[in-house]
Protein backbone atom coordinates (compact mmCIF):
# COMPACT_ATOMS: atom_id res chain seq x y z
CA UNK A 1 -47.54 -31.30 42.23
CA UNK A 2 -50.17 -30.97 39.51
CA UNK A 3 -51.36 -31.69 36.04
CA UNK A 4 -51.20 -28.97 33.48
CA UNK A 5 -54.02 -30.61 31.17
CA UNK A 6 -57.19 -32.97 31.98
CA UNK A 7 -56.91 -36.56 31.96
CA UNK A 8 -59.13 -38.83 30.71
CA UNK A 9 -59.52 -41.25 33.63
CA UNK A 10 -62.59 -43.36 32.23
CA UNK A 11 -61.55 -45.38 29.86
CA UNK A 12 -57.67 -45.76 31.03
CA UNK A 13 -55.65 -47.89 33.08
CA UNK A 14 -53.94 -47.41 35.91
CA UNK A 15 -50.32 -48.11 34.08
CA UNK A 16 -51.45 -45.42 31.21
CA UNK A 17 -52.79 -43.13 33.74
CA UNK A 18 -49.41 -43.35 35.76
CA UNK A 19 -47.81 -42.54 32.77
CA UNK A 20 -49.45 -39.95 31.55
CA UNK A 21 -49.22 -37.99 35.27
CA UNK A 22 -45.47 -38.82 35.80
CA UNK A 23 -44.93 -37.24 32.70
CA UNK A 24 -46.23 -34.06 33.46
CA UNK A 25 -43.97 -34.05 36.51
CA UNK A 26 -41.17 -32.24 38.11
CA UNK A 27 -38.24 -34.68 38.17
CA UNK A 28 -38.55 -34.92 42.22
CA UNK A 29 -42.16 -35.70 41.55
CA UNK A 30 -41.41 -38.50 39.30
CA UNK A 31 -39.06 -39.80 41.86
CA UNK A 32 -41.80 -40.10 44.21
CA UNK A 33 -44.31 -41.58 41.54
CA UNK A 34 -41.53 -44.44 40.69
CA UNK A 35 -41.68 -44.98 44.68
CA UNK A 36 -45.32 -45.09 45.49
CA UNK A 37 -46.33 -46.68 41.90
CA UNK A 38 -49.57 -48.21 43.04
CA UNK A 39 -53.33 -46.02 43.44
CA UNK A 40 -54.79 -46.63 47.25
CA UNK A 41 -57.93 -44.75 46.81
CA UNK A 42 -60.13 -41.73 45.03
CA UNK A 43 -61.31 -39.24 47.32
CA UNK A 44 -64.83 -37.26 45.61
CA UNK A 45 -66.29 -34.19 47.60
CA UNK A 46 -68.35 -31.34 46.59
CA UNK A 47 -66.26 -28.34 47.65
CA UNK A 48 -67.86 -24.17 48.43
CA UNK A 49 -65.77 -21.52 49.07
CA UNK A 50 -67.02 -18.57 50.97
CA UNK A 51 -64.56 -15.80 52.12
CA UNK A 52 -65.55 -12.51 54.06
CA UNK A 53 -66.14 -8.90 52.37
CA UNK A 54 -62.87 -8.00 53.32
CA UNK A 55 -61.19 -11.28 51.93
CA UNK A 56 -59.30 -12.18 55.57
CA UNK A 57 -61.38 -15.02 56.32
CA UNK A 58 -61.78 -17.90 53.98
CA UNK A 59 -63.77 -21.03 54.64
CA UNK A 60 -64.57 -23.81 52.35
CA UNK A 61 -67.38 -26.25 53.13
CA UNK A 62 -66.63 -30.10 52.20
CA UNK A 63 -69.57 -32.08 51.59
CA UNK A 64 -70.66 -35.39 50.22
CA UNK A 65 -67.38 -36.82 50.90
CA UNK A 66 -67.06 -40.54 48.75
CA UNK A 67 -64.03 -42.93 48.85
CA UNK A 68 -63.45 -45.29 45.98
CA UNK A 69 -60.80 -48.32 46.97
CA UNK A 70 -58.30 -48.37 44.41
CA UNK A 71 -56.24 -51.85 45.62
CA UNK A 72 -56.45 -54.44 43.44
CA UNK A 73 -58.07 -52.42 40.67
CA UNK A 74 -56.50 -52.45 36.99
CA UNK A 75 -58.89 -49.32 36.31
CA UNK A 76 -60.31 -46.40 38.39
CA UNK A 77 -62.59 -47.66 40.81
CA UNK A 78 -65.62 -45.42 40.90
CA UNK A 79 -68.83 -47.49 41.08
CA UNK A 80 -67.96 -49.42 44.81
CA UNK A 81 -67.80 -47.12 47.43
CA UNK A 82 -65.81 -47.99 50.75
CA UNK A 83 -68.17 -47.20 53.62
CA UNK A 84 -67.32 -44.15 54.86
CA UNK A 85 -69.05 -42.31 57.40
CA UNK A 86 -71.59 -39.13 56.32
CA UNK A 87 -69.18 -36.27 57.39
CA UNK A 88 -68.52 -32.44 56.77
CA UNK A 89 -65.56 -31.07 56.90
CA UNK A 90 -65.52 -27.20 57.50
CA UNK A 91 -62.73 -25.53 57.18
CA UNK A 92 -62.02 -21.60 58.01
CA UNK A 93 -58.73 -20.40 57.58
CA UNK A 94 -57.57 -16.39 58.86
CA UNK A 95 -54.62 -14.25 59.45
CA UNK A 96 -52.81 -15.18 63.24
CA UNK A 97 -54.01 -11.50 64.40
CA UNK A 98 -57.99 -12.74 63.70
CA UNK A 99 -57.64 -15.59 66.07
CA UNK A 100 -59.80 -14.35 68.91
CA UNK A 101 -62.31 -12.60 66.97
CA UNK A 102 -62.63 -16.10 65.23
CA UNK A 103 -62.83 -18.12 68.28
CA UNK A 104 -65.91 -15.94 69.22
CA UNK A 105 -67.85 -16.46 66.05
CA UNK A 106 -67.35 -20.05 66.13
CA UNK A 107 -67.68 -20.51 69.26
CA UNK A 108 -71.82 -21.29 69.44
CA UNK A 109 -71.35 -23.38 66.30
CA UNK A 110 -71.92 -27.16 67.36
CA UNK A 111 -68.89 -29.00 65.34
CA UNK A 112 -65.84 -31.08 66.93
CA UNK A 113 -62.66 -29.01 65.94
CA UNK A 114 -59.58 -31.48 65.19
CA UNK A 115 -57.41 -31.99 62.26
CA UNK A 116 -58.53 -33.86 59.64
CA UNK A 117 -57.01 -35.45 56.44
CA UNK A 118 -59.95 -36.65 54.11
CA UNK A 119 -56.84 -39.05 53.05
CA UNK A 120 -56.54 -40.59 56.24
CA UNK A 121 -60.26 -40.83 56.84
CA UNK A 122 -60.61 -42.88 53.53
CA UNK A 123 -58.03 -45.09 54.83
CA UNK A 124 -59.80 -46.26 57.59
CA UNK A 125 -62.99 -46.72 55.26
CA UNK A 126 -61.13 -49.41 52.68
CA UNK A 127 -59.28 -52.78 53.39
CA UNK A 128 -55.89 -52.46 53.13
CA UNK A 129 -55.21 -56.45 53.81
């Protein structure tokens, strides 16, 4: 789902804010606004995008990754940050065929490979009790 026109987020509530995305939203999208009504947290990150000559691999570069704990919080929350660990979160993506030509040129590069949900991640940074 997304948001045809900016929001202003400083300055608003989290009950005008909800209003103002639902509004903008398919009717299955307001279904699942009406059932997850409250804000957990604000991811930030300073995206790159890089992509080869040909355009069949793409890879965007996360990087100074902040989570803002939303619970509780009758405005946006973007002055405490949770403490989240100092990660970067590369991601390549290519067609299936590319797979072992891909493997070899990332293969030197000294980075864990796993799945990863900056979502989930901020989770773990915030109290949820």
């Amino acid at each position: 789902y997304g948001v045809s026109e900016p929001l202003e987020i400083i300055g608003n509530d989290w009950r005008r804010l909800q209003k103002a995305i639902t509004s903008h939203l398919p009717e299955s999208g307001k279904i699942w606004m009406r059932l997850n009504p409250i804000a957990i947290l604000i991811n930030r990150y300073k995206r790159d995008y890089f992509r080869s000559r040909d355009g069949k691999i793409r890879v965007t570069l996360d990087t100074c990754l902040r989570v803002y704990d939303q619970m509780r919080k009758p405005t946006p929350n973007f002055i405490v940050k949770s403490n989240f660990p100092s990660i970067v979160v590369l991601e390549v993506k290519f067609p299936r065929e590319f797979k072992t030509l891909a493997s070899y040129i990332l293969k030197d590069i000294p980075v864990r490979v796993s799945r990863n949900s900056k979502y989930v991640s901020g989770l773990s940074s915030i109290s949820l009790t």
